[in-house]
N, C-alpha and C. Protein backbone atom coordinates (compact mmCIF):
# COMPACT_ATOMS: atom_id res chain seq x y z
N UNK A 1 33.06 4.21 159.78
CA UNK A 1 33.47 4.38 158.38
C UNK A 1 34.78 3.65 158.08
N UNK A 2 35.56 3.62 159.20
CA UNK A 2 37.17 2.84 158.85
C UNK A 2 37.21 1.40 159.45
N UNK A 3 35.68 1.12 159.67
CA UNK A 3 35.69 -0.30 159.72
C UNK A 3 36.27 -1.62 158.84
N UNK A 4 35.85 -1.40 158.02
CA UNK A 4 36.26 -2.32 156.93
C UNK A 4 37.38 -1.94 156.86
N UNK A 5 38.81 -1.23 156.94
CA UNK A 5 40.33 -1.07 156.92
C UNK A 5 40.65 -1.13 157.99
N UNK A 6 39.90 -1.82 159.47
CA UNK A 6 40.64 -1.68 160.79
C UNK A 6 41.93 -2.84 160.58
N UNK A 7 41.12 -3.94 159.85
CA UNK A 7 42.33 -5.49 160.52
C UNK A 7 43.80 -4.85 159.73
N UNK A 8 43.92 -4.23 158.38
CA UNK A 8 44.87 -3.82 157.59
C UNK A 8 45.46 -2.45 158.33
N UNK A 9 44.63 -1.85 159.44
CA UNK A 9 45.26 -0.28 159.90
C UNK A 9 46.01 -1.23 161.24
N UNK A 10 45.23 -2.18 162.13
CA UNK A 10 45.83 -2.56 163.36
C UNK A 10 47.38 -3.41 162.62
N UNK A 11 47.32 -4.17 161.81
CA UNK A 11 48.51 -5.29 161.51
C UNK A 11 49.61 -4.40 161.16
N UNK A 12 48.90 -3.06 160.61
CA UNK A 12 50.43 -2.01 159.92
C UNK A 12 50.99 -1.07 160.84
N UNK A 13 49.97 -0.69 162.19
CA UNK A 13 50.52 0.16 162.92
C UNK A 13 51.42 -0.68 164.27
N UNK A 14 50.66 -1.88 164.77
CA UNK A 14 50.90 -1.87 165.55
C UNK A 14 51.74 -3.81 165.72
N UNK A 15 51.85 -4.19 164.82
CA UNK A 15 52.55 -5.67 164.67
C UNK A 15 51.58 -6.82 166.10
N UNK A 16 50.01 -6.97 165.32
CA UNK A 16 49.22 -7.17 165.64
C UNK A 16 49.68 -8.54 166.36
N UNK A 17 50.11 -9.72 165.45
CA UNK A 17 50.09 -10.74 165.08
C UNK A 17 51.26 -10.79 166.27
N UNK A 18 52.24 -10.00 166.72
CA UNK A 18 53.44 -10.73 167.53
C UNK A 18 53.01 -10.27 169.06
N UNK A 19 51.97 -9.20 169.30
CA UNK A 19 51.63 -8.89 170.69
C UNK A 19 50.72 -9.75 171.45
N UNK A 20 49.76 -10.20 170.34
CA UNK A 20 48.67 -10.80 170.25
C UNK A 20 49.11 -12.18 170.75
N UNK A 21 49.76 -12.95 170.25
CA UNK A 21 50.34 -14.26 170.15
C UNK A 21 51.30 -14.28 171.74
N UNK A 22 51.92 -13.15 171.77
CA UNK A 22 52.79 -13.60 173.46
C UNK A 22 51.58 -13.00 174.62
N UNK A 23 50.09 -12.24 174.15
CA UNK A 23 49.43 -12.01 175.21
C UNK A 23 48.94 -13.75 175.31
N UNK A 24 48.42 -14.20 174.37
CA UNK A 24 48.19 -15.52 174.63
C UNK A 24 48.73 -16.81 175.19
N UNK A 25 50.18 -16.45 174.40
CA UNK A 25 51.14 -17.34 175.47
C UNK A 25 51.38 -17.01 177.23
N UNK A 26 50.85 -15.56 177.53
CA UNK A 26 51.01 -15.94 178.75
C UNK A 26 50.01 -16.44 179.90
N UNK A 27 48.54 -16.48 178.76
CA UNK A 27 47.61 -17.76 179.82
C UNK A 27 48.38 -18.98 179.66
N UNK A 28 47.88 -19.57 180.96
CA UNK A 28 47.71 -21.15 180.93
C UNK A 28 46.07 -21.66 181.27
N UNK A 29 45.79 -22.01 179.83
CA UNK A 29 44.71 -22.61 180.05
C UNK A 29 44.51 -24.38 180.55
N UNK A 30 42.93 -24.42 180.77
CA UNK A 30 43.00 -25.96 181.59
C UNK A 30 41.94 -26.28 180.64
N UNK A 31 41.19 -27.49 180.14
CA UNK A 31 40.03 -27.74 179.64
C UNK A 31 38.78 -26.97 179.90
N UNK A 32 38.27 -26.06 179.40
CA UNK A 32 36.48 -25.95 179.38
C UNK A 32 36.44 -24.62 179.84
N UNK A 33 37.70 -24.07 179.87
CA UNK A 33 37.89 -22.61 181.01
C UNK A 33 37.27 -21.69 179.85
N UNK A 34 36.39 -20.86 180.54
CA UNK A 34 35.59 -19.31 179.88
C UNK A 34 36.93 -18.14 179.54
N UNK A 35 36.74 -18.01 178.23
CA UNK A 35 37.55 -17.04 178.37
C UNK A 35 36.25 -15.64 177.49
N UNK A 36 37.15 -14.92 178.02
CA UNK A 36 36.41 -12.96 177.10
C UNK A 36 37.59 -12.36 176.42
N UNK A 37 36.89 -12.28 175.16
CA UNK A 37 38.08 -11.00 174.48
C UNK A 37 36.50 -9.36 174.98
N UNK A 38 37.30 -8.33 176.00
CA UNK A 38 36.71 -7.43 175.80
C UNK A 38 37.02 -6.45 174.72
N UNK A 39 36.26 -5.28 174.30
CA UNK A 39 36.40 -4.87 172.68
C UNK A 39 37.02 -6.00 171.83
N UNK A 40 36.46 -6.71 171.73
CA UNK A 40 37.09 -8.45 170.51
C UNK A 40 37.23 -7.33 169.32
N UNK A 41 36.67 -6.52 168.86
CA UNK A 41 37.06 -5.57 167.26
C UNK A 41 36.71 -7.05 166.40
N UNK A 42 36.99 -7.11 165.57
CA UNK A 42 36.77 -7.85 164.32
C UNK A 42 37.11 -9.70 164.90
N UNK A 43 37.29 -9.74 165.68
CA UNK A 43 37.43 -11.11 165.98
C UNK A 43 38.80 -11.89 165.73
N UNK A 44 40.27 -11.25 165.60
CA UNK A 44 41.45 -11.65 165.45
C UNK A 44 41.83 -12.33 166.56
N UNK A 45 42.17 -12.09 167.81
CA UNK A 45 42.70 -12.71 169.10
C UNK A 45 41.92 -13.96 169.57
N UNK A 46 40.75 -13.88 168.99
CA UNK A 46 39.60 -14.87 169.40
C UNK A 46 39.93 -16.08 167.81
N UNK A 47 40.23 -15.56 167.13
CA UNK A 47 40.46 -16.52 166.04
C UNK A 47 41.85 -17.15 166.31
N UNK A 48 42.70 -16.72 167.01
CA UNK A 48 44.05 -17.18 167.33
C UNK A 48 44.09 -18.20 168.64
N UNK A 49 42.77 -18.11 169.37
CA UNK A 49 42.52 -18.93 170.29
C UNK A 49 42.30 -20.47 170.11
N UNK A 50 43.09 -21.11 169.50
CA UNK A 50 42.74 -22.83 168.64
C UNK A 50 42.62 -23.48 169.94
N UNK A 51 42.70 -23.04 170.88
CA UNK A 51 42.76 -24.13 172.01
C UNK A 51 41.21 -24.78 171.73
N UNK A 52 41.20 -26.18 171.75
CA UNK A 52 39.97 -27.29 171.11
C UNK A 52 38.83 -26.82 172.65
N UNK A 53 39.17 -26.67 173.90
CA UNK A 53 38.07 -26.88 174.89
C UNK A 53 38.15 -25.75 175.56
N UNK A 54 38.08 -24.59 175.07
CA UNK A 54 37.82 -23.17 175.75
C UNK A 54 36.13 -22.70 175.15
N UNK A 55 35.59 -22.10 176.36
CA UNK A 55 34.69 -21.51 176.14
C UNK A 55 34.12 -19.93 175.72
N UNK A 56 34.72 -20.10 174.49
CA UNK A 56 34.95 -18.70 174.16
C UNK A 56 33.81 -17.31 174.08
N UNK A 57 33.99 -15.87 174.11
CA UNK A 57 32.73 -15.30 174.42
C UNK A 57 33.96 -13.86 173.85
N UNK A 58 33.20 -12.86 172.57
CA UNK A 58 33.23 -11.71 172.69
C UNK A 58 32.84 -10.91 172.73
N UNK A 59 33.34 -9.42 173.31
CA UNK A 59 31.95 -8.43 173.56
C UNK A 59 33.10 -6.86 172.62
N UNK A 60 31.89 -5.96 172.00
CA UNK A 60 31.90 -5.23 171.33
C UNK A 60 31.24 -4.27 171.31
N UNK A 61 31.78 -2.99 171.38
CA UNK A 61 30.39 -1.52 171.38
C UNK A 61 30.09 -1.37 169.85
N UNK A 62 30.70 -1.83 168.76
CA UNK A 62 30.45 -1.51 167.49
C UNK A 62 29.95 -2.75 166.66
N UNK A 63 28.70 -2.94 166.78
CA UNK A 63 27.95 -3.88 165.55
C UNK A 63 28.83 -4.05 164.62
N UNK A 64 29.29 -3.56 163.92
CA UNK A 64 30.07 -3.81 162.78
C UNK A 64 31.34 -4.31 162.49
N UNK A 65 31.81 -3.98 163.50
CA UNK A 65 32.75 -5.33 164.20
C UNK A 65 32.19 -6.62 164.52
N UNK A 66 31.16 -6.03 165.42
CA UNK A 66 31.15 -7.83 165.52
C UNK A 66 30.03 -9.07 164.40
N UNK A 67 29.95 -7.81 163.51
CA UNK A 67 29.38 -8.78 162.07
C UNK A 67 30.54 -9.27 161.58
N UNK A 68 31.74 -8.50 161.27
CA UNK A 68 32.87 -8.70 160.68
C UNK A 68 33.49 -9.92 161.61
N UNK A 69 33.96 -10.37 162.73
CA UNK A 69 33.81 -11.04 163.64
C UNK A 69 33.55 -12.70 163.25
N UNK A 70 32.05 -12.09 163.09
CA UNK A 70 31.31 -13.61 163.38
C UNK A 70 31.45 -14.36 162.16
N UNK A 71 31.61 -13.44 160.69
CA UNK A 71 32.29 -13.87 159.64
C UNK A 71 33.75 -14.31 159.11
N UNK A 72 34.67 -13.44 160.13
CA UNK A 72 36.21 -14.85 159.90
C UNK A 72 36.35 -15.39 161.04
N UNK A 73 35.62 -15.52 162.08
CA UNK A 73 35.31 -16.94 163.03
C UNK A 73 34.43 -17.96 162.34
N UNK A 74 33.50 -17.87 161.55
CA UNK A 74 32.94 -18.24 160.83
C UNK A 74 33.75 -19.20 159.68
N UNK A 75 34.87 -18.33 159.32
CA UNK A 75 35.76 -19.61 158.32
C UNK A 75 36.64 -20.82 159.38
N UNK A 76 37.03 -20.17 160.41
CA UNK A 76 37.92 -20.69 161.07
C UNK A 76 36.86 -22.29 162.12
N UNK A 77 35.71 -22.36 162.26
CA UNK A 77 34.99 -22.81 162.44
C UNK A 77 34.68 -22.95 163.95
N UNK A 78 35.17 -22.07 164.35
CA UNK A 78 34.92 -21.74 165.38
C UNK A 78 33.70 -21.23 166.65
N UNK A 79 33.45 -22.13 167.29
CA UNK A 79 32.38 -21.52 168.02
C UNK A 79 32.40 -20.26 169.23
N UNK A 80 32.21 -19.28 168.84
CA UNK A 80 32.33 -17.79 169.54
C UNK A 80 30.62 -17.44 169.92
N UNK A 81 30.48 -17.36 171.55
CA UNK A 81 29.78 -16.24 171.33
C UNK A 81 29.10 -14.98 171.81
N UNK A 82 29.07 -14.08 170.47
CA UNK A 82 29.51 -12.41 170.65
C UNK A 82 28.44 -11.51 171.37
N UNK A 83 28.47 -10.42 171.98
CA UNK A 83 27.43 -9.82 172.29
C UNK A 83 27.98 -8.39 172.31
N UNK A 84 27.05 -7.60 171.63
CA UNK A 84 26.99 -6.00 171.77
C UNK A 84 26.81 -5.45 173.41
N UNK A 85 28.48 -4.59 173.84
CA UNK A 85 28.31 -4.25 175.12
C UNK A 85 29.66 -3.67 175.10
N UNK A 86 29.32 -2.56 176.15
CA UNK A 86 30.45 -1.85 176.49
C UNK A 86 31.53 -2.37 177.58
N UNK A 87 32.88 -1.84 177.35
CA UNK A 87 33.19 -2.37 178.58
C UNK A 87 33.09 -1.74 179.95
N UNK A 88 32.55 -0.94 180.16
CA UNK A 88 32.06 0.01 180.85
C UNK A 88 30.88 -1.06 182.09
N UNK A 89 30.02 -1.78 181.51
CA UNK A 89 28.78 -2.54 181.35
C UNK A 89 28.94 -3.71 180.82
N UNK A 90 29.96 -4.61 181.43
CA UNK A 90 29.81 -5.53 180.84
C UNK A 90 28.58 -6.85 180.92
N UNK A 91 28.06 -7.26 179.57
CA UNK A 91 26.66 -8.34 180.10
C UNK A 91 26.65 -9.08 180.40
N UNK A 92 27.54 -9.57 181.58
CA UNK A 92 27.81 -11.17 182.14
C UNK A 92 27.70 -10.37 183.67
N UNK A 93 27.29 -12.27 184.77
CA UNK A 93 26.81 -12.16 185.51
C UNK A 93 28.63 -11.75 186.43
N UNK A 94 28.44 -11.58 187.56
CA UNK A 94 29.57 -11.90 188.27
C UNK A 94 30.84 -13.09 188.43
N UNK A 95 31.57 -13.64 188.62
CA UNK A 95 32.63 -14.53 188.44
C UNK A 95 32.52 -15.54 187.46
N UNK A 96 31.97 -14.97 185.88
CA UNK A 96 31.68 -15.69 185.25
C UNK A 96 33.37 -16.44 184.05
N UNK A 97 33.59 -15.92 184.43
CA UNK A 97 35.33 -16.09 183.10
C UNK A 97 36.50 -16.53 184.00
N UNK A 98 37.38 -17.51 183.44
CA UNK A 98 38.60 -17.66 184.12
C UNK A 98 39.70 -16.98 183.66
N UNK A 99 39.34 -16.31 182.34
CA UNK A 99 40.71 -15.53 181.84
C UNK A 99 39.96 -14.00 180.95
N UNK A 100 40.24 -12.96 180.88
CA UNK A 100 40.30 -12.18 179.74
C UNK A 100 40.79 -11.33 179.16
N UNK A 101 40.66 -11.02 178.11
CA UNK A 101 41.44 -10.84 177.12
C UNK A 101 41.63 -9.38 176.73
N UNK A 102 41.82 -8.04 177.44
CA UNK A 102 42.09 -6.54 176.23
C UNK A 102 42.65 -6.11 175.92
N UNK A 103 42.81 -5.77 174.59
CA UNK A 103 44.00 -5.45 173.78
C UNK A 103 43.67 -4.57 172.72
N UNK A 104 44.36 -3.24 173.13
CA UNK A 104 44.38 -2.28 172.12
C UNK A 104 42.97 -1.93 171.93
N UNK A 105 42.27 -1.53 172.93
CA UNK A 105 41.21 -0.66 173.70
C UNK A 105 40.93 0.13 174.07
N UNK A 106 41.93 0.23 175.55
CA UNK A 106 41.91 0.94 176.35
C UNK A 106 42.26 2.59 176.26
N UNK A 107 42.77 2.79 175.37
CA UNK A 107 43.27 3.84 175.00
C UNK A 107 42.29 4.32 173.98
N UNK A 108 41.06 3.83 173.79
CA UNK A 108 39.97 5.12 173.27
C UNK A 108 38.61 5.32 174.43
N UNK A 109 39.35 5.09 175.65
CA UNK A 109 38.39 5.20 176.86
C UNK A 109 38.77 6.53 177.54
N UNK A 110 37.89 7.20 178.21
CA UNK A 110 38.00 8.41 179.38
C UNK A 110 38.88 7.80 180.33
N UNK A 111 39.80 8.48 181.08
CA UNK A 111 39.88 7.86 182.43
C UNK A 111 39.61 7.36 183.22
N UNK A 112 38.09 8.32 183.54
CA UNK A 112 37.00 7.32 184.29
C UNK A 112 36.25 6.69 183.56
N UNK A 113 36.28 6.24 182.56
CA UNK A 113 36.09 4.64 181.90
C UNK A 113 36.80 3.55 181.96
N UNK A 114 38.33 4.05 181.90
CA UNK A 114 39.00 2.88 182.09
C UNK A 114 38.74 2.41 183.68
N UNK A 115 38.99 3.21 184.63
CA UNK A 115 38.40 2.54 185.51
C UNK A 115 37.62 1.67 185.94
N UNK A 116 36.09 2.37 185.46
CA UNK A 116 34.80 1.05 185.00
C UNK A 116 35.21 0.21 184.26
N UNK A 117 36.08 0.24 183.81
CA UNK A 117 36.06 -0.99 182.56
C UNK A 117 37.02 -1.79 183.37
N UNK A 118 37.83 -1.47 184.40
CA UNK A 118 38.77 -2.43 185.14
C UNK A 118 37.98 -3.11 186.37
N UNK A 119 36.93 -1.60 186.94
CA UNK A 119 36.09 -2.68 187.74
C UNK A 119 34.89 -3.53 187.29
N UNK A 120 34.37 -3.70 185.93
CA UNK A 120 33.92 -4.61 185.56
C UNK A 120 35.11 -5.92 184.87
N UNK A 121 35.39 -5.84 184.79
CA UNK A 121 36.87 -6.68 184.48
C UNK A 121 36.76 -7.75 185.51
N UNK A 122 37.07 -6.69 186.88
CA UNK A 122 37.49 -7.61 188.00
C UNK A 122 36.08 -8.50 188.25
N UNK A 123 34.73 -7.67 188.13
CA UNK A 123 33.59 -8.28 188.83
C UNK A 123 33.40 -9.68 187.78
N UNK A 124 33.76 -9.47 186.63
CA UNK A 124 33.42 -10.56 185.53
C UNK A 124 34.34 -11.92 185.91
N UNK A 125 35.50 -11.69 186.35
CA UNK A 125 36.29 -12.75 186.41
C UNK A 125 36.26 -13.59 187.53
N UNK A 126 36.65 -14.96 188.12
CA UNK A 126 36.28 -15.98 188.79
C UNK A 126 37.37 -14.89 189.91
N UNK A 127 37.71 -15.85 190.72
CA UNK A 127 38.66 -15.52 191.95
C UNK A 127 39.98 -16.67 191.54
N UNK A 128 41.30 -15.75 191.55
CA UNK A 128 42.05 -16.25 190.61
C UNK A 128 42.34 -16.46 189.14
N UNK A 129 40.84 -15.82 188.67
CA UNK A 129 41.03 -15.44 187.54
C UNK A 129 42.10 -14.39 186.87
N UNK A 130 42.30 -14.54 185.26
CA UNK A 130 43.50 -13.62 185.13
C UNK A 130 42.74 -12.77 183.85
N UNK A 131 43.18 -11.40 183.74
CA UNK A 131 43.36 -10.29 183.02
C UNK A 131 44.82 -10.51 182.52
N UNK A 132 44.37 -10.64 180.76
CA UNK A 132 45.63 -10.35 179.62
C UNK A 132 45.56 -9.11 178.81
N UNK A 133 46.38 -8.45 179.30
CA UNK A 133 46.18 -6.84 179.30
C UNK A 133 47.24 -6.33 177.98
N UNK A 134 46.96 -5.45 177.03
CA UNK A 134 47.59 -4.97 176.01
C UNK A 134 47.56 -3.66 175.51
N UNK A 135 48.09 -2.81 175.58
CA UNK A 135 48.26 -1.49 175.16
C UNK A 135 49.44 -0.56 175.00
N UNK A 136 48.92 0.83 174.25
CA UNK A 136 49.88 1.34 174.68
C UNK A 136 50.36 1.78 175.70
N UNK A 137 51.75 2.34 175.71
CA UNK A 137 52.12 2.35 176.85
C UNK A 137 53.38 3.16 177.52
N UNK A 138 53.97 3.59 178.56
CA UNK A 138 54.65 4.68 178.74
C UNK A 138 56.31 4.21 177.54
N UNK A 139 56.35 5.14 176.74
CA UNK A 139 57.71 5.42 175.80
C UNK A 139 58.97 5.11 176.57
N UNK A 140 59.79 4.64 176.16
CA UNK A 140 61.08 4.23 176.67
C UNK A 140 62.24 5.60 176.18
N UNK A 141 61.67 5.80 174.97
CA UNK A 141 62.97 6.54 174.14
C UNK A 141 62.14 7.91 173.72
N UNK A 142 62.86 9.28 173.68
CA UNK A 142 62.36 10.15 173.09
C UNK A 142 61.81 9.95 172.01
N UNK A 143 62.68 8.98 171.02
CA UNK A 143 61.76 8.47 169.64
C UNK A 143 60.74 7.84 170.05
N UNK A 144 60.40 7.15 170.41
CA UNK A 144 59.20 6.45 170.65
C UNK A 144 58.57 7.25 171.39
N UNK A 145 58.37 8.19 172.13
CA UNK A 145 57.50 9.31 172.49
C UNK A 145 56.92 10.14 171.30
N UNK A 146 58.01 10.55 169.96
CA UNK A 146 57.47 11.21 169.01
C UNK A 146 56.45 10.49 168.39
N UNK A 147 57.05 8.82 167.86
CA UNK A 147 56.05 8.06 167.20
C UNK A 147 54.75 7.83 167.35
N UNK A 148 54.65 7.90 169.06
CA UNK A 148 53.21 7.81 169.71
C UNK A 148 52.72 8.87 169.40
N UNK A 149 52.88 10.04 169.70
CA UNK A 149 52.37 11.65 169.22
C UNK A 149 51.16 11.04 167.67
N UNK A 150 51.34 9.99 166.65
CA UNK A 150 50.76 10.08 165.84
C UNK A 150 49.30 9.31 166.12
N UNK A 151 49.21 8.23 167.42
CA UNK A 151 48.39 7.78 167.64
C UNK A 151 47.53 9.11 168.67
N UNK A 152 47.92 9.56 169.14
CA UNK A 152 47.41 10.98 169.77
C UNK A 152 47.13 11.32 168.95
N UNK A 153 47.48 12.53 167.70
CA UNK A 153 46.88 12.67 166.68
C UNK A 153 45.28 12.33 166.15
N UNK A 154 45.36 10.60 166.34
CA UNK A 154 44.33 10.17 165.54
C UNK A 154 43.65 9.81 166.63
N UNK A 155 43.88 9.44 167.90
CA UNK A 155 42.44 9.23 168.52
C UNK A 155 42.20 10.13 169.53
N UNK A 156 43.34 11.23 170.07
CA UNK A 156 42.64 11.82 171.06
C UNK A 156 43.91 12.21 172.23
N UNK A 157 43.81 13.30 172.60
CA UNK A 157 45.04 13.03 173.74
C UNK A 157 44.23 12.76 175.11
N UNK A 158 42.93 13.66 175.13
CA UNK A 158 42.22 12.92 176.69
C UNK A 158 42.56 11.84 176.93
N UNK A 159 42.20 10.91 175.80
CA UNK A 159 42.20 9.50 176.28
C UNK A 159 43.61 8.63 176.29
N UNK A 160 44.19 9.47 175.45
CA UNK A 160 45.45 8.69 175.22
C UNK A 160 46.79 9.14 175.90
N UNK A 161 46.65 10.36 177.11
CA UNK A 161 47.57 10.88 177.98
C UNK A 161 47.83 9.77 178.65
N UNK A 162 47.06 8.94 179.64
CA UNK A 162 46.85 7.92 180.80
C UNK A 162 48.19 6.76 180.20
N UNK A 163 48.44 6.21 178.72
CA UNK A 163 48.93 5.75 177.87
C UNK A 163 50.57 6.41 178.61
N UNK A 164 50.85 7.55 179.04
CA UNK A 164 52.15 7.77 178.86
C UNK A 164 52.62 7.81 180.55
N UNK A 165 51.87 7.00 181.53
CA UNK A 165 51.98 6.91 182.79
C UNK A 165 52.16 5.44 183.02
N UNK A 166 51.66 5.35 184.00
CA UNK A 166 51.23 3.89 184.94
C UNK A 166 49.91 4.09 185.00
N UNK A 167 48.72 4.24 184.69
CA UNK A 167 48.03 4.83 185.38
C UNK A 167 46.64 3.89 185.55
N UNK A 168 46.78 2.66 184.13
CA UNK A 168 46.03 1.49 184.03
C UNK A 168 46.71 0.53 185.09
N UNK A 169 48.14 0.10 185.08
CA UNK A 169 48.43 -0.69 186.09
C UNK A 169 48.58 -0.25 187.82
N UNK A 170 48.22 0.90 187.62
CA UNK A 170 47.94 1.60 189.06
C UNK A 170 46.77 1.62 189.62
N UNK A 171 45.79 1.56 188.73
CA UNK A 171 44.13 1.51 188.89
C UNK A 171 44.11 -0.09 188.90
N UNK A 172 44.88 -0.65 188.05
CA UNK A 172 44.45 -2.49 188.77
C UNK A 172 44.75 -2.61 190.21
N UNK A 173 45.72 -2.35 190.23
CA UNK A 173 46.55 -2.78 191.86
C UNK A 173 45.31 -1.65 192.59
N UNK A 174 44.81 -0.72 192.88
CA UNK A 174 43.61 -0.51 193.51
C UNK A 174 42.50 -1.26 193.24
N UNK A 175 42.53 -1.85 192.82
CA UNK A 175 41.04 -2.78 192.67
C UNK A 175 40.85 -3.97 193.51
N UNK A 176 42.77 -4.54 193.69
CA UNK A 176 43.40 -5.26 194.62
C UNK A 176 43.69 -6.64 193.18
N UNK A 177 43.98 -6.30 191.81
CA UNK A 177 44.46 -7.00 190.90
C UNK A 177 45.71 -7.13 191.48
N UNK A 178 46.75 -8.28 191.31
CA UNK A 178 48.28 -8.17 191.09
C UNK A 178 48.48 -8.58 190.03
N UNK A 179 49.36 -7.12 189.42
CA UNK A 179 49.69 -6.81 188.26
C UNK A 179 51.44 -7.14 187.98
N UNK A 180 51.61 -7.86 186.50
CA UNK A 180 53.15 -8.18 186.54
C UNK A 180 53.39 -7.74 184.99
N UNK A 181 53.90 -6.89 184.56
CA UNK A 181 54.29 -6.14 183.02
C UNK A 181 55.30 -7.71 182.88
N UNK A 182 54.43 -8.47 181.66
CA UNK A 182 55.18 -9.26 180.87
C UNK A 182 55.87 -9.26 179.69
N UNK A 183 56.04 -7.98 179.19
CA UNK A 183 57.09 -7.66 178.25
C UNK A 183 56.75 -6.50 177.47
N UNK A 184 57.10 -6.26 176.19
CA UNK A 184 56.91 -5.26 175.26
C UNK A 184 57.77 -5.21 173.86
N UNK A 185 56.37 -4.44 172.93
CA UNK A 185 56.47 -4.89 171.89
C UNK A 185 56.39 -3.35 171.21
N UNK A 186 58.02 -3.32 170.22
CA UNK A 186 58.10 -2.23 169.72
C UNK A 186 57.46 -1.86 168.59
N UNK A 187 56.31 -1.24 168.62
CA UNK A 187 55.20 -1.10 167.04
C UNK A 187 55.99 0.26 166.15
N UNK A 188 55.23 0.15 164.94
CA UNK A 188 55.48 1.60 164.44
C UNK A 188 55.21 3.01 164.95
N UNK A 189 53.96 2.95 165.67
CA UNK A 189 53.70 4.06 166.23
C UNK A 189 54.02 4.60 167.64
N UNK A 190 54.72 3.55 168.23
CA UNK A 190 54.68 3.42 169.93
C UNK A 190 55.40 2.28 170.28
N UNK A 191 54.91 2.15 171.97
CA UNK A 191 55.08 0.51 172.32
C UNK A 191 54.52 0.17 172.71
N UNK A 192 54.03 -1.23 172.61
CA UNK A 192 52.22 -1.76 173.78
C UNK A 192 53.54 -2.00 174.18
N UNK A 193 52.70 -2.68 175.77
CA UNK A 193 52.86 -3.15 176.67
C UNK A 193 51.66 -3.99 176.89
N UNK A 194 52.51 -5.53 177.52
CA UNK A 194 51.51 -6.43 178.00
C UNK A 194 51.60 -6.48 179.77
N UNK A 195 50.59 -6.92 180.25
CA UNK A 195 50.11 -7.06 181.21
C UNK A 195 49.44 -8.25 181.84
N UNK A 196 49.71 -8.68 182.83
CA UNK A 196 49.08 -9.99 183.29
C UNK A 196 48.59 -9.78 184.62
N UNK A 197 47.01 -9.56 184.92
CA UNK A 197 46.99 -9.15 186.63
C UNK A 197 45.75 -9.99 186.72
N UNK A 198 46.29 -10.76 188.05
CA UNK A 198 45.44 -11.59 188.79
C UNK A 198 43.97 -11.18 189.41
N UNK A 199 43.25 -11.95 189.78
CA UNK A 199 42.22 -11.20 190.90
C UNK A 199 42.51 -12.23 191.73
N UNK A 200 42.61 -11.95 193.42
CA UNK A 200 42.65 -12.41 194.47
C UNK A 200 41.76 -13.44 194.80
């Protein structure tokens, strides 16, 4: 139902456009390299991808996203392409991607989803492939502990406790990812945190 107000709810809560842009700056891409936005949502991070020779691919549990999607990739002229799938299950074969992409996801998953969703992560990506990781993430300041309280609120504390630990970059490094926190970005409601973890 709050589909159609997600791109206007993500840009106001969470300063879409400046997390988004340094998760990207911290690939280095090469010509022709596969990349995945997992949960792509409406197709923003994938529209910010101008690099001319990437092979781009997003995946989505909500149809309606990825209609919305294929329509402002669609202006941008961009060739994307999308497929209905969880990240749980993702529909690609094994070491198929050299880079991918989640951001502002993970935090409407179970625990033991995020897990699956890190060990399909790892199985999807080449060897040396990289995970560009984005979420929220443990509070620095009592204020910013209250602010987050409102994203709890709205999606859930099951899922959104894990959010106030290590507990995603602790489950990479068991998978045998090496994980390096590349910065952070102070939103209205919280703070993501980005992430950059290798596979061996």
């Amino acid at each position: 139902m709050l589909t159609p107000c997600y791109d206007w709810i993500v840009q106001w809560s969470s300063k879409e456009k400046v997390f988004k842009n340094k998760l990207i700056e911290q690939a280095v891409f090469t010509n022709e390299d596969t990349v995945l936005d997992v949960g792509c949502g409406t197709g923003t991070l994938l529209s910010m991808l101008k690099h001319e020779h990437l092979d781009l691919h997003g995946v989505d549990i909500d149809p309606n996203c990825l209609l919305l999607a294929k329509q402002k990739l669609n202006k941008f002229s961009l060739s994307v392409k999308l497929q209905k799938g969880s990240a749980t299950f993702l529909p690609y074969e094994q070491d198929s991607f050299d880079h991918v992409f989640c951001s502002l996801m993970f935090h409407h998953l179970t625990d033991d989803d995020k897990v699956d969703g890190l060990k399909e992560i790892y199985r999807v990506l080449k060897p040396g492939g990289e995970l560009h990781f984005a979420d929220w993430g443990r509070p620095s300041s009592r204020w910013s502990r209250w602010r987050f309280l409102i994203v709890q609120l709205l999606d859930g504390f099951a899922t959104t406790n894990a959010c106030l630990s290590d507990f995603v970059a602790k489950s990479m490094r068991d998978l045998g990812f090496t994980v390096l926190e590349t910065g952070r970005v102070n939103a209205l409601v919280g703070e993501i945190v980005l992430l950059n973890a290798k596979k061996l």
